[in-house]
Protein backbone atom coordinates (compact mmCIF):
# COMPACT_ATOMS: atom_id res chain seq x y z
CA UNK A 1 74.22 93.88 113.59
CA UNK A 2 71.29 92.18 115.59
CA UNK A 3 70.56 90.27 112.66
CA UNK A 4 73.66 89.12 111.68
CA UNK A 5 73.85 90.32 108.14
CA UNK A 6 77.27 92.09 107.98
CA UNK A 7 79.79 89.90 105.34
CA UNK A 8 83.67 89.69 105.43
CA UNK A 9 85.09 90.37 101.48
CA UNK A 10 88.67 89.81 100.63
CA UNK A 11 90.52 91.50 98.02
CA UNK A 12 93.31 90.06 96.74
CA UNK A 13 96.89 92.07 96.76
CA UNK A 14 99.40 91.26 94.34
CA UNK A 15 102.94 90.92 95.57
CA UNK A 16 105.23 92.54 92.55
CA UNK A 17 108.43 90.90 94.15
CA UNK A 18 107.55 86.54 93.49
CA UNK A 19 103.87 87.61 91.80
CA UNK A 20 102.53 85.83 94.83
CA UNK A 21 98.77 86.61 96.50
CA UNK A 22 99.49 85.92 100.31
CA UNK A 23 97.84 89.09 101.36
CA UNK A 24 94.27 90.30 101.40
CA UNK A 25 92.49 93.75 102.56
CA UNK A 26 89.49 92.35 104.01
CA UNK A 27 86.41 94.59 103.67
CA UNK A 28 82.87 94.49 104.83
CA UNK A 29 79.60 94.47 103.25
CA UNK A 30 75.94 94.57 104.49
CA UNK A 31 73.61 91.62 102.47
CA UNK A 32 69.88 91.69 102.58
CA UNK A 33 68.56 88.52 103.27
CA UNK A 34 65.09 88.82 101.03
CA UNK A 35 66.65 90.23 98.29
CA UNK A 36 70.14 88.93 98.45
CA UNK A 37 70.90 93.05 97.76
CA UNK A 38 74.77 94.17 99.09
CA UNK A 39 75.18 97.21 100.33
CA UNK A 40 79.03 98.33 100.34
CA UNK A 41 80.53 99.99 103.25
CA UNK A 42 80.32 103.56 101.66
CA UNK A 43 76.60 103.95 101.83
CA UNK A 44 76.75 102.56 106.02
CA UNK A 45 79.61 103.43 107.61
CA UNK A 46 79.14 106.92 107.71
CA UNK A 47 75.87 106.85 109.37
CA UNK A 48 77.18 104.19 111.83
CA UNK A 49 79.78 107.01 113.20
CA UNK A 50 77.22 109.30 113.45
CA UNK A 51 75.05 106.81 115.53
CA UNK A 52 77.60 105.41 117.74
CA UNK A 53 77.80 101.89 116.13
CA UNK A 54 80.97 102.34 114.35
CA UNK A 55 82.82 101.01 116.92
CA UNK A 56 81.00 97.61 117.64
CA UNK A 57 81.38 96.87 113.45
CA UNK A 58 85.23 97.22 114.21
CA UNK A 59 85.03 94.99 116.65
CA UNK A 60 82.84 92.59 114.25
CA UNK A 61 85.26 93.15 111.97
CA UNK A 62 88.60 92.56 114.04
CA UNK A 63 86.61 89.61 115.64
CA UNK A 64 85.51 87.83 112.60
CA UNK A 65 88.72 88.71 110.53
CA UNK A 66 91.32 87.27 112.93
CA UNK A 67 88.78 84.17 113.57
CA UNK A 68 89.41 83.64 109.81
CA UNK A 69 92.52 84.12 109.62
CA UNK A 70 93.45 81.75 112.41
CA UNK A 71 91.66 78.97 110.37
CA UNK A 72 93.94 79.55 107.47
CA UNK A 73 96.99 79.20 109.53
CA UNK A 74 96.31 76.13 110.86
CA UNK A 75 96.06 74.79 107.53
CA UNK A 76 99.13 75.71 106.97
CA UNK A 77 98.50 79.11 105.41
CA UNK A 78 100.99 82.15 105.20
CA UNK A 79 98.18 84.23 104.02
CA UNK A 80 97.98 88.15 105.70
CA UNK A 81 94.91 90.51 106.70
CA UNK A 82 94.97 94.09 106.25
CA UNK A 83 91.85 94.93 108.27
CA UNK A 84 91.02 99.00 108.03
CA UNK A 85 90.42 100.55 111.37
CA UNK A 86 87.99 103.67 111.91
CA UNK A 87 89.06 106.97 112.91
CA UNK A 88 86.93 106.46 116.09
CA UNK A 89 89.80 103.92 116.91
CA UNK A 90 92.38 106.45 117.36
CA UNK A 91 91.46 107.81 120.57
CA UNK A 92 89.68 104.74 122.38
CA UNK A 93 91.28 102.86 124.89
CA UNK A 94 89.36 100.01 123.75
CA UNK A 95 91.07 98.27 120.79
CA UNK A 96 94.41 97.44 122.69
CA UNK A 97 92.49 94.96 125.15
CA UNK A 98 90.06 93.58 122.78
CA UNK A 99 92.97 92.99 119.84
CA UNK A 100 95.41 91.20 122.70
CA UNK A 101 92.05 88.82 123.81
CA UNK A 102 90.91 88.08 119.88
CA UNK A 103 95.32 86.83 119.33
CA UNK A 104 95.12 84.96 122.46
CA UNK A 105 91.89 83.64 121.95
CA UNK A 106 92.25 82.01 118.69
CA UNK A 107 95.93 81.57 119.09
CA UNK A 108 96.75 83.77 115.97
CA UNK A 109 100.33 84.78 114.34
CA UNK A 110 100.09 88.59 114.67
CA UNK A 111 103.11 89.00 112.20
CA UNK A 112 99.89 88.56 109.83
CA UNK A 113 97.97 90.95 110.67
CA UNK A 114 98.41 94.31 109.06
CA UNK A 115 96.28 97.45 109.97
CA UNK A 116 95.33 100.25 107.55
CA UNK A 117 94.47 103.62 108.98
CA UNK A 118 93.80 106.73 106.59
CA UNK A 119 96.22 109.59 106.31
CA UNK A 120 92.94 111.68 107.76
CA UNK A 121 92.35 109.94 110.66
CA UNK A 122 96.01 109.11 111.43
CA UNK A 123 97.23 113.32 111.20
CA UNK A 124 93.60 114.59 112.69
CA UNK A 125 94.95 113.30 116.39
CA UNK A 126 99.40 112.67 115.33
CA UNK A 127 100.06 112.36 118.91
CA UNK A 128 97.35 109.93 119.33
CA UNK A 129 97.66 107.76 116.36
CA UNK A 130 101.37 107.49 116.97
CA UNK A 131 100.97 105.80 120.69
CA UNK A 132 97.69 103.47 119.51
CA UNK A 133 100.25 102.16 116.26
CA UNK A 134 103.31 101.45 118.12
CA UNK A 135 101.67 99.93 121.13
CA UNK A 136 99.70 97.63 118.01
CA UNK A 137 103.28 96.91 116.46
CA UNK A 138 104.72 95.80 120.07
CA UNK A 139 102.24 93.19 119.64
CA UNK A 140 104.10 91.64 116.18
CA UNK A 141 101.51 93.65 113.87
CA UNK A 142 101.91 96.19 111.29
CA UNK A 143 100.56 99.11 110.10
CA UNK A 144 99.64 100.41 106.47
CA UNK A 145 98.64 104.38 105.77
CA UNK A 146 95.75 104.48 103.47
CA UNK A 147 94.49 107.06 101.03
CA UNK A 148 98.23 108.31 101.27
CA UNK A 149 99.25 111.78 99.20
CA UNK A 150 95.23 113.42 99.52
CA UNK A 151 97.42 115.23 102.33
CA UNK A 152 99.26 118.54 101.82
CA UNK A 153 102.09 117.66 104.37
CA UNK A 154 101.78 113.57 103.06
CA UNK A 155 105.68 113.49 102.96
CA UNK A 156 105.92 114.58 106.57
CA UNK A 157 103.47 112.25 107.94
CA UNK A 158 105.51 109.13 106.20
CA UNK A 159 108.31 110.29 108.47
CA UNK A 160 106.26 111.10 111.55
CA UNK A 161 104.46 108.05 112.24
CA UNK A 162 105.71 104.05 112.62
CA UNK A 163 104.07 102.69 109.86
CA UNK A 164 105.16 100.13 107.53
CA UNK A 165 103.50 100.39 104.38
CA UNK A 166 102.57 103.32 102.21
CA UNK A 167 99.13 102.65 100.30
CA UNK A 168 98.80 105.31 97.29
CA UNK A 169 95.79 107.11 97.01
CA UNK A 170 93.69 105.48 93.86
CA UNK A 171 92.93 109.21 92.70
CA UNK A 172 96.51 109.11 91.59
CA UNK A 173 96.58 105.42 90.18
CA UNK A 174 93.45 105.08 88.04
CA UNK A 175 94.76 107.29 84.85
CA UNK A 176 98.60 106.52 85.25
CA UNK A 177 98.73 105.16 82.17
CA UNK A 178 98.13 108.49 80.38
CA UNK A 179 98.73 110.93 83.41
CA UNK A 180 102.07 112.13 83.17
CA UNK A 181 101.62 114.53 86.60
CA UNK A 182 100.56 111.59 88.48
CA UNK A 183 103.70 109.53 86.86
CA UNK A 184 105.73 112.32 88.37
CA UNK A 185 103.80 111.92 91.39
CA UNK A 186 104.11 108.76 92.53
CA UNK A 187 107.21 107.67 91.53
CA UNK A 188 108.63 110.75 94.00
CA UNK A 189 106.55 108.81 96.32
CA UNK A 190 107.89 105.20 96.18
CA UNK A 191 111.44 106.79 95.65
CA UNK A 192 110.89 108.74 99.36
CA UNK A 193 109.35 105.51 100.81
CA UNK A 194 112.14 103.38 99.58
CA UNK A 195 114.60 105.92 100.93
CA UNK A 196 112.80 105.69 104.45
CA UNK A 197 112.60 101.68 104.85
CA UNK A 198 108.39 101.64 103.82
CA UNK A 199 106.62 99.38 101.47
CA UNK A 200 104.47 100.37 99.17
CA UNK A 201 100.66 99.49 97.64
CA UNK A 202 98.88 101.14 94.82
CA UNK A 203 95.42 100.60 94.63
CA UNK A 204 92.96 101.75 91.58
CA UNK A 205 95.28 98.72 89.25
CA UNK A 206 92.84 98.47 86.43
CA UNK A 207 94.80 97.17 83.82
CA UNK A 208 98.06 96.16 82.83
CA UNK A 209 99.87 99.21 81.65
CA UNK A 210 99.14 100.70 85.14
CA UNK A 211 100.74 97.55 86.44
CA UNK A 212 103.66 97.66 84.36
CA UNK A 213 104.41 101.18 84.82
CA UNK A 214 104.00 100.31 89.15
CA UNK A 215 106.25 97.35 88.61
CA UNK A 216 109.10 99.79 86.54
CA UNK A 217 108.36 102.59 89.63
CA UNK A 218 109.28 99.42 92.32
CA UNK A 219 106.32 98.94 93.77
CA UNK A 220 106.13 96.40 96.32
CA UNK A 221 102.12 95.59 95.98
CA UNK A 222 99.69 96.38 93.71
CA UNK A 223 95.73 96.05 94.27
CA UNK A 224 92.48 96.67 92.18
CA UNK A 225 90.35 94.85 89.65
CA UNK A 226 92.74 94.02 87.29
CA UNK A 227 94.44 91.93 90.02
CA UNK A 228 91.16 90.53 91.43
CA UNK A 229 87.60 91.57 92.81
CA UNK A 230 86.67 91.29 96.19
CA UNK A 231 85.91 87.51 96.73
CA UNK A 232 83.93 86.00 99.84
CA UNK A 233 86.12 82.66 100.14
CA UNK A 234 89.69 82.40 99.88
CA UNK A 235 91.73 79.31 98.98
CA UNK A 236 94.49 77.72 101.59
CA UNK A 237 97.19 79.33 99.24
CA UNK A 238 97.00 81.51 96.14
CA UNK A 239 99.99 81.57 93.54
């Protein structure tokens, strides 16, 4: 952090509606600076929560993410963020103040930001995770539940808390194409999400049988390789 080497990526999600990118989950890498080397967010972010730091790289994150994204939208851009949030989040009092100073600040649309919490951290403290998300969405954002179905009470939780998108777990993505318990699966799980007013993502799209089976389920977004790596620049508008 002291040396500045922490890098925004954005990954490109596919809208299955107009076949439109306008929306991107932005993630964060660590470069070396002699070797050029990345390091992806797996191999640090665990040791940053059990050092204390992981709440000053979401802070970096939100900081530099909504910084970007105002850019864009002065150039006209309708592009959106989906910026993951850490489960140390949840309970601080923290994020509310610093995310209303970052809109003001740099004058951003909130409608276009979008936060992603995981199913884990979201149920581990319900009570919690419900008051930090709808005092976020007061503010014009929205929320996305990441990882979704890993949980045994999944269904439940979709109910429970005010979030607006569903993001399937990629454990139940990445062999749809020849997995006919995960076909089962997740089409239950768009058909519930439908039923209860929530979008939905899959991640883990890795070719295009996966994303013609998604698109025949009604999936609202898909995201993975097949619809585009992680990419450090992103153009005004993408069609």
């Amino acid at each position: 952090m002291e040396n500045h080497l922490f890098v925004l990526y954005f990954q490109p999600i596919l809208n299955l509606s107009n076949h439109e990118i306008q929306h991107y989950e932005v993630l964060i890498i660590m470069r070396d600076p002699k070797t050029n080397e990345v390091t992806l967010p797996g191999k640090f972010i665990e040791i940053a929560e059990e050092v204390g730091l992981i709440q000053s790289i979401d802070h970096y994150v939100l900081h530099h993410s909504i910084k970007k994204l105002a850019e864009l939208q002065k150039q006209g851009s309708k592009i959106k963020f989906a910026i993951n949030l850490s489960g140390a989040v949840v309970d601080t009092p923290v994020l509310l103040p610093y995310l209303k100073k970052l809109i003001k600040r740099f004058d951003v649309d909130p409608t276009a930001l979008i936060f992603e919490v995981t199913e884990t951290v979201a149920v581990s403290n319900l009570y919690q995770a419900k008051l930090m998300m709808t005092a976020i969405k007061a503010l014009g954002c929205r929320f996305s539940l990441d990882d979704f179905g890993v949980g045994f009470a999944s269904f439940n939780y979709m109910r429970e808390l005010p979030i607006d998108i569903i993001k399937i777990d990629g454990i139940f993505i990445k062999n749809l194409d020849i997995n006919a318990d995960d076909q089962l699966f997740v089409k239950a799980l768009i058909d519930v999400a439908k039923g209860l007013g929530r979008k939905t993502i899959a991640e883990f799209v890795e070719n295009e049988a996966i994303l013609n089976i998604l698109q025949e389920y009604g999936v609202d977004f898909a995201q993975g390789f097949y619809i585009g790596k992680p990419q450090q620049n992103l153009p005004v508008e993408t069609h």
